[in-house]
Each structure stands twice: as C-alpha cells, then as structure tokens.
C-alpha atoms as a PDB file:
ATOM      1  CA  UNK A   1    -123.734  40.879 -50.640  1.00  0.00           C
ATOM      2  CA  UNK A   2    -124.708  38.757 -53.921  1.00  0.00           C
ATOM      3  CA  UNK A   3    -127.053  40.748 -56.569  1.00  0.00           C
ATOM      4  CA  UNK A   4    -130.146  42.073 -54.033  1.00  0.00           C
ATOM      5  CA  UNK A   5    -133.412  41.247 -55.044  1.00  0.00           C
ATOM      6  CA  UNK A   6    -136.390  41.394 -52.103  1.00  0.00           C
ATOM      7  CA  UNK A   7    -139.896  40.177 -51.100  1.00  0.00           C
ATOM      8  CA  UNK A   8    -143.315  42.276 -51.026  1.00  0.00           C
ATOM      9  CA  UNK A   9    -146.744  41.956 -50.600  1.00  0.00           C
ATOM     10  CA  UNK A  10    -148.876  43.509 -53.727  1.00  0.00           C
ATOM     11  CA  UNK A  11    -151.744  44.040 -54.927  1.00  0.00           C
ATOM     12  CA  UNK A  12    -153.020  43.128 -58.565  1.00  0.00           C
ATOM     13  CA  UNK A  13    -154.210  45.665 -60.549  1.00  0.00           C
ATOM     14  CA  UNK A  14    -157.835  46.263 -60.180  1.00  0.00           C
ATOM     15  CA  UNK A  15    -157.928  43.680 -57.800  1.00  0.00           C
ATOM     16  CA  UNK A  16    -160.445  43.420 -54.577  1.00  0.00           C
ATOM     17  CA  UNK A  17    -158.479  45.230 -51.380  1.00  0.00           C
ATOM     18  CA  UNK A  18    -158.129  42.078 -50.074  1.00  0.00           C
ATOM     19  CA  UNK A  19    -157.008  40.513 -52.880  1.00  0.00           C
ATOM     20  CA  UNK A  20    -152.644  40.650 -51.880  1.00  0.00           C
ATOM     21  CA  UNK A  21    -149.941  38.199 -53.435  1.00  0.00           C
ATOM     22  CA  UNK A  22    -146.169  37.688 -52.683  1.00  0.00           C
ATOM     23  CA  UNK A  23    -143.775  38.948 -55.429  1.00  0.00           C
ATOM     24  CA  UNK A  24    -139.604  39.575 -55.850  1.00  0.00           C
ATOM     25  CA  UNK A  25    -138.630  43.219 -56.192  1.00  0.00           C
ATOM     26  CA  UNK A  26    -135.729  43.375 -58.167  1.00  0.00           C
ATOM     27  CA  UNK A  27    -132.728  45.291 -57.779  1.00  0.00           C
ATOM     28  CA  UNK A  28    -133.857  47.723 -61.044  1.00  0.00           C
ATOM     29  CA  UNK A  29    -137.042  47.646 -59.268  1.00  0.00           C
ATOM     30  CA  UNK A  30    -139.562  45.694 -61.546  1.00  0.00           C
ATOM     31  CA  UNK A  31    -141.637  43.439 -60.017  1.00  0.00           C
ATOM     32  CA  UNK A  32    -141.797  39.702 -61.105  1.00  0.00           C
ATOM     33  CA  UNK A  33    -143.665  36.434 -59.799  1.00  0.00           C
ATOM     34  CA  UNK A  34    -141.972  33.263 -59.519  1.00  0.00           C
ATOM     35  CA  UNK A  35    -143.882  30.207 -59.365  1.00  0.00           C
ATOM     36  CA  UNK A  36    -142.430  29.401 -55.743  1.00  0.00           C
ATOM     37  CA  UNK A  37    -144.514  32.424 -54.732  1.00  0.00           C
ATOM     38  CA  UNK A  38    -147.528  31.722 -56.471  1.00  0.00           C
ATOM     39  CA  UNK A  39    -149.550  29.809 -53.594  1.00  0.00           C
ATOM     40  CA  UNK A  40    -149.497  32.819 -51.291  1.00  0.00           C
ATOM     41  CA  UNK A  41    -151.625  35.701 -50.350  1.00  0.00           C
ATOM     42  CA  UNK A  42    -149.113  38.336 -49.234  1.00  0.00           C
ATOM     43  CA  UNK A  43    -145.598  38.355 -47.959  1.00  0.00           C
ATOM     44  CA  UNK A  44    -147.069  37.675 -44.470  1.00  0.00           C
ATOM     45  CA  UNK A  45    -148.887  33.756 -45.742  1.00  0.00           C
ATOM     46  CA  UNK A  46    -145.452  33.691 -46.869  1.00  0.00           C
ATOM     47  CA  UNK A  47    -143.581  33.910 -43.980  1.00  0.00           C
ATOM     48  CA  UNK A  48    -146.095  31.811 -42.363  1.00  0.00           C
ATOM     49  CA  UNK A  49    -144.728  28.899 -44.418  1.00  0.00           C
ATOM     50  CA  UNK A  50    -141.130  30.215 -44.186  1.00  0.00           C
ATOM     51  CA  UNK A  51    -139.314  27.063 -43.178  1.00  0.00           C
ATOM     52  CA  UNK A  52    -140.411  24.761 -46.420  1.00  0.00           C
ATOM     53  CA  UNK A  53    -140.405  27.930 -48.548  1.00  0.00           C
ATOM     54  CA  UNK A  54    -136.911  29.512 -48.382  1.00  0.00           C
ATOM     55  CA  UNK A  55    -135.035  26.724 -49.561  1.00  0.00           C
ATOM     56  CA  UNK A  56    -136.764  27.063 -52.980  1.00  0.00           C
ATOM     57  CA  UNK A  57    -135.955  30.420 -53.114  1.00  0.00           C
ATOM     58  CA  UNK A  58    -132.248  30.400 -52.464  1.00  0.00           C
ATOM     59  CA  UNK A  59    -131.131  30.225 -55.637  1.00  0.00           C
ATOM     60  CA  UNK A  60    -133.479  31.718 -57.144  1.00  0.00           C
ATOM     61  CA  UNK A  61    -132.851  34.489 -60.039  1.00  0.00           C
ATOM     62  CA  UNK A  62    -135.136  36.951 -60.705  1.00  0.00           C
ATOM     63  CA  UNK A  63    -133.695  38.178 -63.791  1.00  0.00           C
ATOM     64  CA  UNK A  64    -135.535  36.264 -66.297  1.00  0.00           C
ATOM     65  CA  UNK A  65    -139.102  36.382 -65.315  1.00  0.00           C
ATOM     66  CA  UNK A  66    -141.917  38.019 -67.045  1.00  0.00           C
ATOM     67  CA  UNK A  67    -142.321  41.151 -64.869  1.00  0.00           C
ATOM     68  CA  UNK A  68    -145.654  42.305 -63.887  1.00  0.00           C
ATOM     69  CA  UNK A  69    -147.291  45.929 -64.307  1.00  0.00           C
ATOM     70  CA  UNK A  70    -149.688  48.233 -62.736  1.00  0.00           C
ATOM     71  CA  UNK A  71    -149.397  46.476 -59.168  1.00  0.00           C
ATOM     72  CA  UNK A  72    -149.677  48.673 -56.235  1.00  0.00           C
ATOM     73  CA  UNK A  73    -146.701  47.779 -53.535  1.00  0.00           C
ATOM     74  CA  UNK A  74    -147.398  46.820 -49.682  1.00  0.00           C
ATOM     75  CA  UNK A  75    -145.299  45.974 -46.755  1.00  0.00           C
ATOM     76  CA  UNK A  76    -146.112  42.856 -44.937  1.00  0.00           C
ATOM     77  CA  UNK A  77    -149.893  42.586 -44.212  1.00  0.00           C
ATOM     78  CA  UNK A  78    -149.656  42.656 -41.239  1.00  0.00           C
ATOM     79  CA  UNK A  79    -146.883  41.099 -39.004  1.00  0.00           C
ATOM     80  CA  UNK A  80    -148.344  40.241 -35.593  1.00  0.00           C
ATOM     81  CA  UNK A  81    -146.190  42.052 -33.795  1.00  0.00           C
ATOM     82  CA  UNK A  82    -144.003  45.394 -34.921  1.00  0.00           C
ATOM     83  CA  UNK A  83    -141.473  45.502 -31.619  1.00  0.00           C
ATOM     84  CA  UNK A  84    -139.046  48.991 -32.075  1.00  0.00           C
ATOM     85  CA  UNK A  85    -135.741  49.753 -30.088  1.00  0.00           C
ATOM     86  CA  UNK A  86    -135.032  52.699 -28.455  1.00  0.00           C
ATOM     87  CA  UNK A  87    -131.826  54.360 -27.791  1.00  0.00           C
ATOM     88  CA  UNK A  88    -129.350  51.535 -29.706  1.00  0.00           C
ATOM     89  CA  UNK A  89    -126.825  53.743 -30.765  1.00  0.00           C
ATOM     90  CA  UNK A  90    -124.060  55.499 -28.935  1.00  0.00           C
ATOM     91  CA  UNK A  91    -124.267  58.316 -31.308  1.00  0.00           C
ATOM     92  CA  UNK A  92    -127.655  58.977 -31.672  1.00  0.00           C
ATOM     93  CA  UNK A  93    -127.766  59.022 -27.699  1.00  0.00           C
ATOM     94  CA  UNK A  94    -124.557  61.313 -27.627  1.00  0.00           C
ATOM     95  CA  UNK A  95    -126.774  64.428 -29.846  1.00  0.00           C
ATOM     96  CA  UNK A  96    -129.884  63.477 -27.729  1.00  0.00           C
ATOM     97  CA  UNK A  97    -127.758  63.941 -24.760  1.00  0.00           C
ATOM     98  CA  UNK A  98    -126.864  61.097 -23.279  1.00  0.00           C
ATOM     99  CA  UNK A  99    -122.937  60.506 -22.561  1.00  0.00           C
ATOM    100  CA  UNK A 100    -123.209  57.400 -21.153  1.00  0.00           C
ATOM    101  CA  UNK A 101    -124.677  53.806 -21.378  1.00  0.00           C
ATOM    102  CA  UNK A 102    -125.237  52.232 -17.732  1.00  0.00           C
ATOM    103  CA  UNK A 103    -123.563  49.195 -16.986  1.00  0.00           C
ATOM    104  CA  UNK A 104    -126.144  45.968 -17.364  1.00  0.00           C
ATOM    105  CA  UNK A 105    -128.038  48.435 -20.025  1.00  0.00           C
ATOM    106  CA  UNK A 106    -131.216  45.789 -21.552  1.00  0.00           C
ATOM    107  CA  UNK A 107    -132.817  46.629 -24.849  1.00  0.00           C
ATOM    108  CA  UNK A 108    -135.724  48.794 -24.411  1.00  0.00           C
ATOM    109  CA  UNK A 109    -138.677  48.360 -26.209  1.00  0.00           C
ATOM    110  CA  UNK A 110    -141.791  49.687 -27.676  1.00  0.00           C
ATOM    111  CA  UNK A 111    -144.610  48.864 -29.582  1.00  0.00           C
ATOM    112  CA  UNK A 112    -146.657  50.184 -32.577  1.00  0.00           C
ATOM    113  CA  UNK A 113    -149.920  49.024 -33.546  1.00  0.00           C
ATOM    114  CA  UNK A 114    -149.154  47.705 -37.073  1.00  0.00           C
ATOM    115  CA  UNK A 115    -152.189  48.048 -39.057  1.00  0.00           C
ATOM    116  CA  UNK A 116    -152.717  51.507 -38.529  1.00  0.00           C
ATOM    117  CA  UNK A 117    -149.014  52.821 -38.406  1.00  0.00           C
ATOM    118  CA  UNK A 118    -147.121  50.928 -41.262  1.00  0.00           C
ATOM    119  CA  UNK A 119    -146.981  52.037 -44.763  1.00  0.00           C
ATOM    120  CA  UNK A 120    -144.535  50.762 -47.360  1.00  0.00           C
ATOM    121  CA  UNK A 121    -142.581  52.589 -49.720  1.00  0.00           C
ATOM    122  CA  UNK A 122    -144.314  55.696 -51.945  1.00  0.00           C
ATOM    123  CA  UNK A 123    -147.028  55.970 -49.254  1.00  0.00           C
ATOM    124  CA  UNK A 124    -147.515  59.163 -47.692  1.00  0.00           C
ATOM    125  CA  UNK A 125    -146.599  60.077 -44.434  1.00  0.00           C
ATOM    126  CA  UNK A 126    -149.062  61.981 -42.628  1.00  0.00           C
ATOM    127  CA  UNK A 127    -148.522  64.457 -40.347  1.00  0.00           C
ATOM    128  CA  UNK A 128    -150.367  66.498 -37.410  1.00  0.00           C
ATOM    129  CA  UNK A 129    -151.225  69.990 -39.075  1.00  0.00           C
ATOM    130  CA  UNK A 130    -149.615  71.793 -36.102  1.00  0.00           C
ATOM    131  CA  UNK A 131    -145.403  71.898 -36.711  1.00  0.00           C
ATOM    132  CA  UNK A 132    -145.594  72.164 -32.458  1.00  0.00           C
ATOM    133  CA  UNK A 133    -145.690  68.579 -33.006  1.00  0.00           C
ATOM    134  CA  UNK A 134    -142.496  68.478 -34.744  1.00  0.00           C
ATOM    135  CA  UNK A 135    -142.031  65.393 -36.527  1.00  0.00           C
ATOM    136  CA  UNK A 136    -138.852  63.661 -36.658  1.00  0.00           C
ATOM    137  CA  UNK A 137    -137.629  60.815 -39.123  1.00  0.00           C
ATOM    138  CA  UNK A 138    -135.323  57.784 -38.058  1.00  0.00           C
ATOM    139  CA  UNK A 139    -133.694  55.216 -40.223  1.00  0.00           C
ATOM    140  CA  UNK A 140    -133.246  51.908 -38.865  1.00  0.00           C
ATOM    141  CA  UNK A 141    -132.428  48.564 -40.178  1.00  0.00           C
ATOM    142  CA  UNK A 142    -135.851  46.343 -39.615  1.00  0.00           C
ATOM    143  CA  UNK A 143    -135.388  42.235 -39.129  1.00  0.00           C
ATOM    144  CA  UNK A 144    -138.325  40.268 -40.112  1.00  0.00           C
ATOM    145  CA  UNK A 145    -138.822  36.749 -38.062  1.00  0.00           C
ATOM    146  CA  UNK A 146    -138.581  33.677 -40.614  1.00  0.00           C
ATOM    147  CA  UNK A 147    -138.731  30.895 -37.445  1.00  0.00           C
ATOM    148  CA  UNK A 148    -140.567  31.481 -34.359  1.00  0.00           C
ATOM    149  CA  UNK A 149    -139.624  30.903 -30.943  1.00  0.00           C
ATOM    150  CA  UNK A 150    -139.504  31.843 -27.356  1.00  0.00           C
ATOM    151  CA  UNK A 151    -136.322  32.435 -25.020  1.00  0.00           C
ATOM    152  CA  UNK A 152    -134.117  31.919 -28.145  1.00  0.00           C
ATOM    153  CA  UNK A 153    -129.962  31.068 -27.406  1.00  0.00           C
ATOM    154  CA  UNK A 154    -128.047  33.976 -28.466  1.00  0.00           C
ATOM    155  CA  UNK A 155    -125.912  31.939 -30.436  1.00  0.00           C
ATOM    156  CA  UNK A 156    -129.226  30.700 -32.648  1.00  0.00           C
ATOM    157  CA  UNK A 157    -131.044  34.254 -33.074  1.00  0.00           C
ATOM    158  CA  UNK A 158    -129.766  34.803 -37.081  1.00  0.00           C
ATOM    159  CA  UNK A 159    -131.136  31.307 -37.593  1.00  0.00           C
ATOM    160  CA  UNK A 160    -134.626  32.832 -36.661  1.00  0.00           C
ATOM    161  CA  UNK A 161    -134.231  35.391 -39.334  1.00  0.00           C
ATOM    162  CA  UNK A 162    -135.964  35.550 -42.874  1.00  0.00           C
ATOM    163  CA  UNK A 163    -134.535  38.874 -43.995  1.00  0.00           C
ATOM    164  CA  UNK A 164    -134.046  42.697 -43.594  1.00  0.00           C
ATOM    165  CA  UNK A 165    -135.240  45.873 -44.724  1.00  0.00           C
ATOM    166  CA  UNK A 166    -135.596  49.391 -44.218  1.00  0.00           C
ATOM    167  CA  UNK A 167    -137.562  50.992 -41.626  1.00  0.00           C
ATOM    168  CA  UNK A 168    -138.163  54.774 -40.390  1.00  0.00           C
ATOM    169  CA  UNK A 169    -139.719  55.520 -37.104  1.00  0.00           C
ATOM    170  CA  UNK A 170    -141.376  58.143 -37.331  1.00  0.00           C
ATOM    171  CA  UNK A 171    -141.876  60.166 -34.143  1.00  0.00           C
ATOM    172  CA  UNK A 172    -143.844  63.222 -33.207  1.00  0.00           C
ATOM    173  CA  UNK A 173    -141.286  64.375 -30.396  1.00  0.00           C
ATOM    174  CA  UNK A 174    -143.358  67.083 -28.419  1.00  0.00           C
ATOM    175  CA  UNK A 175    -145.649  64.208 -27.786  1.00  0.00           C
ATOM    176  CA  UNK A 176    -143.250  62.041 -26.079  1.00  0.00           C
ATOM    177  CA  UNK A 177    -142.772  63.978 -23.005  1.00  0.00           C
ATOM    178  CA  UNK A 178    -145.957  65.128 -21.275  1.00  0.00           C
ATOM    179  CA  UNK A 179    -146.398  68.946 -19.573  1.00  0.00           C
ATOM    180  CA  UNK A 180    -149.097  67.780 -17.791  1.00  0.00           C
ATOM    181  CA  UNK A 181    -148.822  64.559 -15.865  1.00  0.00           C
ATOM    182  CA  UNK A 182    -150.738  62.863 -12.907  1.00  0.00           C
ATOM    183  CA  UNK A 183    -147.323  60.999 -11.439  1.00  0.00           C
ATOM    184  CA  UNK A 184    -143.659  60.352 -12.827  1.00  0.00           C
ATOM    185  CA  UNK A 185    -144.350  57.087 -14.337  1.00  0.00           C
ATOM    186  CA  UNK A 186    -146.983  58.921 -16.468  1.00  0.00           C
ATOM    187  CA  UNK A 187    -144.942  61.505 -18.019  1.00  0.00           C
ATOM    188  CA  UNK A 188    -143.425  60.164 -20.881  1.00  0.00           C
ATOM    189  CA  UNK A 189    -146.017  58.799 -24.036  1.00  0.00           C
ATOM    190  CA  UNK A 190    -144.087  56.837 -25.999  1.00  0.00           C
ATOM    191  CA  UNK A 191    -146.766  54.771 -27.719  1.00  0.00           C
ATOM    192  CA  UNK A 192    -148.739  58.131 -29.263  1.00  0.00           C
ATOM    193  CA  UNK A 193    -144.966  59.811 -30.206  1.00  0.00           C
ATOM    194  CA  UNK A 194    -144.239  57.297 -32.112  1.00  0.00           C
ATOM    195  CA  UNK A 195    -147.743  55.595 -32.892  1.00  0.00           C
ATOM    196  CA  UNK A 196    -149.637  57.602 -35.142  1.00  0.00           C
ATOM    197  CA  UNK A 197    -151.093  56.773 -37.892  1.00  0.00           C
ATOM    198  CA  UNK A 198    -148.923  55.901 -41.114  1.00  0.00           C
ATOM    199  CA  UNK A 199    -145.807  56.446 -38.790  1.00  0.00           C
ATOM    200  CA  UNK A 200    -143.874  53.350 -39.433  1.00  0.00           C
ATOM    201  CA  UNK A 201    -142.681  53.400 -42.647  1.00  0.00           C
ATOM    202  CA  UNK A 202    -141.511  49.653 -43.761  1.00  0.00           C
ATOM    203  CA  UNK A 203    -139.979  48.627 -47.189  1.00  0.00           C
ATOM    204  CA  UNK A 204    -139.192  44.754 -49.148  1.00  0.00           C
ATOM    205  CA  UNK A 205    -137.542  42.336 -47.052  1.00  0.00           C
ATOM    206  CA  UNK A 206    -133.882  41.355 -48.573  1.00  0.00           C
ATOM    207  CA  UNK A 207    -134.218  37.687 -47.536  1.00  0.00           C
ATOM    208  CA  UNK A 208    -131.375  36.871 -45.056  1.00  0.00           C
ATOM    209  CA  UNK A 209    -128.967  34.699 -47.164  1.00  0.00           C
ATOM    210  CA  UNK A 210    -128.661  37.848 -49.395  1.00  0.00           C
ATOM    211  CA  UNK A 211    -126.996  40.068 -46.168  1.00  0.00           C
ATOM    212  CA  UNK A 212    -123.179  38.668 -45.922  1.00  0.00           C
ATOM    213  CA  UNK A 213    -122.922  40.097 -42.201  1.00  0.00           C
ATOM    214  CA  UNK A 214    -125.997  42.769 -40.667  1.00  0.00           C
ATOM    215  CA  UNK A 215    -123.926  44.147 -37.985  1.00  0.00           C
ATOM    216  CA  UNK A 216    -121.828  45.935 -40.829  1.00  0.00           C
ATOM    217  CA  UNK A 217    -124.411  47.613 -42.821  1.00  0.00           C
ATOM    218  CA  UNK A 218    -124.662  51.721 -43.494  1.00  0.00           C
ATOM    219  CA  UNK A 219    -128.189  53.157 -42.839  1.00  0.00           C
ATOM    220  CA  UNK A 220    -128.685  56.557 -44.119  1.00  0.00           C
ATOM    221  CA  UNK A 221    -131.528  58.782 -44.186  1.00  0.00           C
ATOM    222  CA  UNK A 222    -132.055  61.552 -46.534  1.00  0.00           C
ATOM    223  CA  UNK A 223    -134.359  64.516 -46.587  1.00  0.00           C
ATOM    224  CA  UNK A 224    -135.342  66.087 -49.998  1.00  0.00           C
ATOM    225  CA  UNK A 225    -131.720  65.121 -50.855  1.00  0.00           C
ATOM    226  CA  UNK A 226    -129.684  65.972 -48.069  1.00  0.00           C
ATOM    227  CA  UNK A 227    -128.208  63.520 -45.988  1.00  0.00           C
ATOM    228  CA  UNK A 228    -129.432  63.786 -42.538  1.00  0.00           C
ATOM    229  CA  UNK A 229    -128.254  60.274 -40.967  1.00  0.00           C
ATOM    230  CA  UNK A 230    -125.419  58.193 -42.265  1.00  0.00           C
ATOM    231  CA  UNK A 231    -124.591  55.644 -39.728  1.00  0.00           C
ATOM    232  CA  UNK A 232    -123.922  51.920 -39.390  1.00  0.00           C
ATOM    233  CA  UNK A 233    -125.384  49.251 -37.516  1.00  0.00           C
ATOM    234  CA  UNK A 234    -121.205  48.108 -36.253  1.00  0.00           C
ATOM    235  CA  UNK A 235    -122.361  51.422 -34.151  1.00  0.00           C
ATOM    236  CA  UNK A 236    -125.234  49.453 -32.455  1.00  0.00           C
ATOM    237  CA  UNK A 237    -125.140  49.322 -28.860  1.00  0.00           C
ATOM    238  CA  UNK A 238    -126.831  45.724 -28.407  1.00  0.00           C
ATOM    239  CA  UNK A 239    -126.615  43.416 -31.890  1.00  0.00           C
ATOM    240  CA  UNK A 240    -129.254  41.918 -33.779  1.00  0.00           C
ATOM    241  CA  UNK A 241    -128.620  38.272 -32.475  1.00  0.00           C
ATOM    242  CA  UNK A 242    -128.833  40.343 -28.722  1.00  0.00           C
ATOM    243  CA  UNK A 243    -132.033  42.418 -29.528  1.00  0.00           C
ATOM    244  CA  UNK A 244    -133.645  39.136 -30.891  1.00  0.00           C
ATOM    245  CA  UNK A 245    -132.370  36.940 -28.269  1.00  0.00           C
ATOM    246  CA  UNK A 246    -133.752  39.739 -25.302  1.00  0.00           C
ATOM    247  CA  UNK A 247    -137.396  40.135 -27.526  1.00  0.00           C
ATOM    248  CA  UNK A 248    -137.986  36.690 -27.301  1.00  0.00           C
ATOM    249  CA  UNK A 249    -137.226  36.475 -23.171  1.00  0.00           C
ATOM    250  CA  UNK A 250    -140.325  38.762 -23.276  1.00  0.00           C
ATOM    251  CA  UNK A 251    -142.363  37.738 -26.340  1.00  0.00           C
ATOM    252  CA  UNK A 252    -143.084  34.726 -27.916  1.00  0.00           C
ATOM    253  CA  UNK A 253    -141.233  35.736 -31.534  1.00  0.00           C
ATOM    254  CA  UNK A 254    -143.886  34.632 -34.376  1.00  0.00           C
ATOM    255  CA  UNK A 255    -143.224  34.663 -38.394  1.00  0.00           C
ATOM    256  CA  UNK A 256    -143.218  37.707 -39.829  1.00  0.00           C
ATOM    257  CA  UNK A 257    -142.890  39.612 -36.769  1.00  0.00           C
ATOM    258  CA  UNK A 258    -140.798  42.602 -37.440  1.00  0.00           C
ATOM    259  CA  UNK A 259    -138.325  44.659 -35.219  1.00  0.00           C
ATOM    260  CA  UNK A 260    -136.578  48.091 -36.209  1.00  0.00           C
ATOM    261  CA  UNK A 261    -133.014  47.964 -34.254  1.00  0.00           C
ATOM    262  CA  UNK A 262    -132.971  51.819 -33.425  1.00  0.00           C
ATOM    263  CA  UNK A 263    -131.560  54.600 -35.313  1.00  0.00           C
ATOM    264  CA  UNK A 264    -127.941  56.533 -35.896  1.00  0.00           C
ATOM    265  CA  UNK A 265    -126.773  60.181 -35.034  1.00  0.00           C
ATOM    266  CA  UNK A 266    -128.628  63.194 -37.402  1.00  0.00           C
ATOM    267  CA  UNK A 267    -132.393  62.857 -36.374  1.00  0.00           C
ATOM    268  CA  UNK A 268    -133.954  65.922 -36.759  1.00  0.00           C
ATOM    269  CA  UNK A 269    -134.326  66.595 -33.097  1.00  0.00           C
ATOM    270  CA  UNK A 270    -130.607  66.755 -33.000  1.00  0.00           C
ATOM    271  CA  UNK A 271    -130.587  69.366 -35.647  1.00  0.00           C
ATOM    272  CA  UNK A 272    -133.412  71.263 -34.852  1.00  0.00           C
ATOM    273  CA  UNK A 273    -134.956  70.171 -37.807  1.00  0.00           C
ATOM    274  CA  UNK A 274    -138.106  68.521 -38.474  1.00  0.00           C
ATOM    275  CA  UNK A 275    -140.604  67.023 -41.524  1.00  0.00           C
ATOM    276  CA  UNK A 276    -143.215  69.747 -42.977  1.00  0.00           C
ATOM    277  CA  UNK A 277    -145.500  69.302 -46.359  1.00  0.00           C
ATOM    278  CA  UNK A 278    -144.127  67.919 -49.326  1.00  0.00           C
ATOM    279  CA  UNK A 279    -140.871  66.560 -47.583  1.00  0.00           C
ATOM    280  CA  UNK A 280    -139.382  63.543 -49.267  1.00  0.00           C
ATOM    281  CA  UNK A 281    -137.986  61.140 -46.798  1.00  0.00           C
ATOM    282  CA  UNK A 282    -135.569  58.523 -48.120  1.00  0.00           C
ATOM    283  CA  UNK A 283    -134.047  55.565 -46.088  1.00  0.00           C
ATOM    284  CA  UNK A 284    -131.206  53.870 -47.491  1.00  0.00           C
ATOM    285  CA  UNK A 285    -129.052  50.572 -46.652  1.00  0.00           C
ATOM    286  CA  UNK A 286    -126.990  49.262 -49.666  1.00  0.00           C
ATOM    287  CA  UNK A 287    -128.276  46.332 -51.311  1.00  0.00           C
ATOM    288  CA  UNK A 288    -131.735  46.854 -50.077  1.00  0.00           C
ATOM    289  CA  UNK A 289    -135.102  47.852 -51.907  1.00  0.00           C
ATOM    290  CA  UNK A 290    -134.886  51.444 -51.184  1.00  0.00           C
ATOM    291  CA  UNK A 291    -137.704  53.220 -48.818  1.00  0.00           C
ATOM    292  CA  UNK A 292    -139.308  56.495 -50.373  1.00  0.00           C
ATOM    293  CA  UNK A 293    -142.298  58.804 -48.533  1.00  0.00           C
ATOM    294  CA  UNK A 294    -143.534  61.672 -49.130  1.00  0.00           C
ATOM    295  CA  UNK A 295    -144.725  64.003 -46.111  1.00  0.00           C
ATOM    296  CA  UNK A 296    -148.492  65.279 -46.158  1.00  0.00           C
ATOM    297  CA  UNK A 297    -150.044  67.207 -43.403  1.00  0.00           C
ATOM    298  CA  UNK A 298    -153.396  65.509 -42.295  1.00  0.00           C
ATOM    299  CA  UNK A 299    -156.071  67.983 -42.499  1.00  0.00           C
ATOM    300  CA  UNK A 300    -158.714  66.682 -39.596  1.00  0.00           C
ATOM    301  CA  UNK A 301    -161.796  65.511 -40.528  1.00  0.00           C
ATOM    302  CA  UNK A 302    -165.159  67.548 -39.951  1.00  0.00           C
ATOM    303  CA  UNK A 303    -168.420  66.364 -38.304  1.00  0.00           C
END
C-alpha cells in the first residue's frame, strides 16, 4: 500500500448541522482540505461526482496542506443503501458452529437503515440497558461504491469501487433468534439484531488506488486493548469482486453505497463475551483511518 491517507465527511466548527464538507484524513490523523474537495457538501456529494473527481485526486499529497481544527468527523451522510454480509468467513462460522459451507452457497444479505444506525469513528455506541441483550462487536472490511451499476460482470466489480474502510456490525445477539414466533419463517430478526440505533459503526474511506490487493488485508478488532478478532479477508468465503457482482444481481449498486463483507473468528458470542459501559471498541485494517467507539448504555427515555 503507498502512504494511506482517506476521505470523510465533516463538519466546520460552529457550523449549521447541515452544514458537512469533504476533507482527507491523513495518516497522523489531521485533517486537511484540498481544493479538489472544495465544491462538495460531504463525502456522499462526493461520491456522487466520483467518476470526474478521482482522477484529480490520484496523486494527490496531503502532506503539505494547511490542516484544519476544531471539525467534528462524520461517515458518509448518508449512502443510499448500507447492504451487510452474513456468515463470509469459514472461521467465524466454524466458532458459531457451522462445519460446513453448502455447495452453490450465495452471499446472504441484510440491510440496516443508515441514518439511524451509522456512526463514524469517536461516536458512542449505544447499548440496550439490559446485558440479556448481549451485544456483540464484528470487524469487517466495508467497500464503498465509486460507479454505479446493475448486474455488474465479475471480472469489472473492483472497477465499481471508490475505496475501503472499516466497519463493525454491531449486533444484539439474543435478539436475533425469537422465543416466541407465529411460524418458522418468523423466527429469526435479523434486521432489529443488528439494526439498532448507532449500531453500524463506519470509519474514512481509503480511496481504492491506495489498497494494492483487498482480498489480502488483516482485520482485527480490539476490546479495551485486547485483541478479540485478528483475521484476514484471504479467509473470505465469497470475494469482494463476488459479493459486489451478487449485490448488484439484486440491487441496482448506486455511489456511495456501502457494503461490510462479514466478519473473522473471535466475536464475542464465540467467547462468551460481550460489550458493557465504558467498553472501547477498536477496528483495525493496516493502512486504514482507524475506527474507535466507545460503549454507552442507553438509558430509555421517560414520558
């Protein structure tokens, strides 16, 4: 990978809440404002434009620009879609498990409603105040659409990509499986597990020409220090240029969409471990802006 530096969305200081720019996150992790990114309101206006714009930015070096203070840091606002993988790794299915992958497997898929459920990095996640809930963390590698399209050729699918970043998919796991349901088909909740509020943690995008090869990367998660997950997406069941490839047979892929791949072996359901008060969760993939939240339980709200 050549010297990492990554797009966000921020906000000015003492600006409007609707007032958002597009900036470069360096890799020391100042924030700076080249004039290619001056035109747009956010990362996603950005990507909107993402064809004419990331030619001017390939050779672009942050490293001399006047850096700007006092910002607050967003993820995109908002991709149109936030599309999540489930079981994509042979490990993480071996300690949830699963010994086997059928023969003619297909990506699954799942949704979260992004304006509610993503937060970027140094929000808070919140939590349910009951720890029956048990809340589990998951490190992923996310892709962020550059180039839309629909039924895209296998052998095109990186082309359709503007970058990468980190991504945790945060799940409430006693939610996903329902004690009480009215048929089979209705026993499994997958958009509340993983849905909540605040529960898709997203960080900067590392734009794509900056990521020599993203089916060799190590994603690691790590929980007030400790590493809990230290995998690699070589490990990945179906590849990025499959994943995107199968999204877009079923969605119409649209800039600045965003899909997390799936997540490695040492979830906290596998350890019988899971996220309390005051946690600090930490996603890691080398090279990328790193992804920091703290945990903080959500005290319900009184009428």
């Amino acid at each position: 990978m050549q010297d990492s530096w990554s797009l966000t969305t921020y906000r000015p200081a003492g600006a409007a809440a609707d007032s958002l720019a597009a900036a470069v996150r360096r890799s020391d992790g100042r924030l700076v404002v080249p004039e290619e990114l001056r035109p747009y309101q956010g990362l996603a206006a950005a990507l909107d434009d993402w064809e004419a714009l990331a030619p001017r930015l390939h050779n672009l070096d942050p490293a001399g620009l006047i850096v700007v203070e006092g910002e607050e840091l967003l993820p995109i606002r908002f991709p149109r879609k936030l599309l999540c993988v489930g079981a994509n790794y042979r490990d993480h299915l071996a300690e949830m498990g699963v010994d086997t992958v059928p023969e003619g497997w297909q990506p699954y898929f799942f949704l979260k409603a992004p304006t509610t459920t993503l937060i970027g990095d140094g929000d808070d996640i919140v939590i349910p105040d009951d720890p029956a809930f048990r809340v589990d963390w998951e490190a992923e590698l996310a892709v962020v659409i550059g180039r839309g399209g629909r039924d895209i050729p296998l052998d095109e699918a990186l082309e359709h990509v503007a970058g990468y970043a980190c991504f945790n998919d945060v799940t409430a796991r006693a939610l996903l499986r329902r004690e009480v349901s009215i048929a089979p088909p209705f026993g499994f909740d997958w958009s509340t597990s993983k849905g909540l509020d605040t529960f898709a943690p997203l960080g900067a995008m590392t734009p794509s020409w900056l990521v020599e090869d993203p089916g060799a990367l190590a994603v690691r998660c790590i929980v007030n220090g400790e590493i809990k997950q230290d995998g690699t997406t070589a490990n990945l069941i179906t590849g990025i240029a499959e994943v995107i490839a199968a999204a877009s047979s079923h969605w119409t892929l649209e800039p600045g969409d965003v899909i997390a791949t799936g997540t490695p072996a040492g979830t906290g359901a596998g350890r019988g471990e899971q996220l309390a008060e005051g946690d600090l969760v930490e996603v890691e993939i080398p090279g990328f802006a790193p992804l920091r939240n703290r945990v903080r339980v959500r005290v319900p709200q009184t009428r």
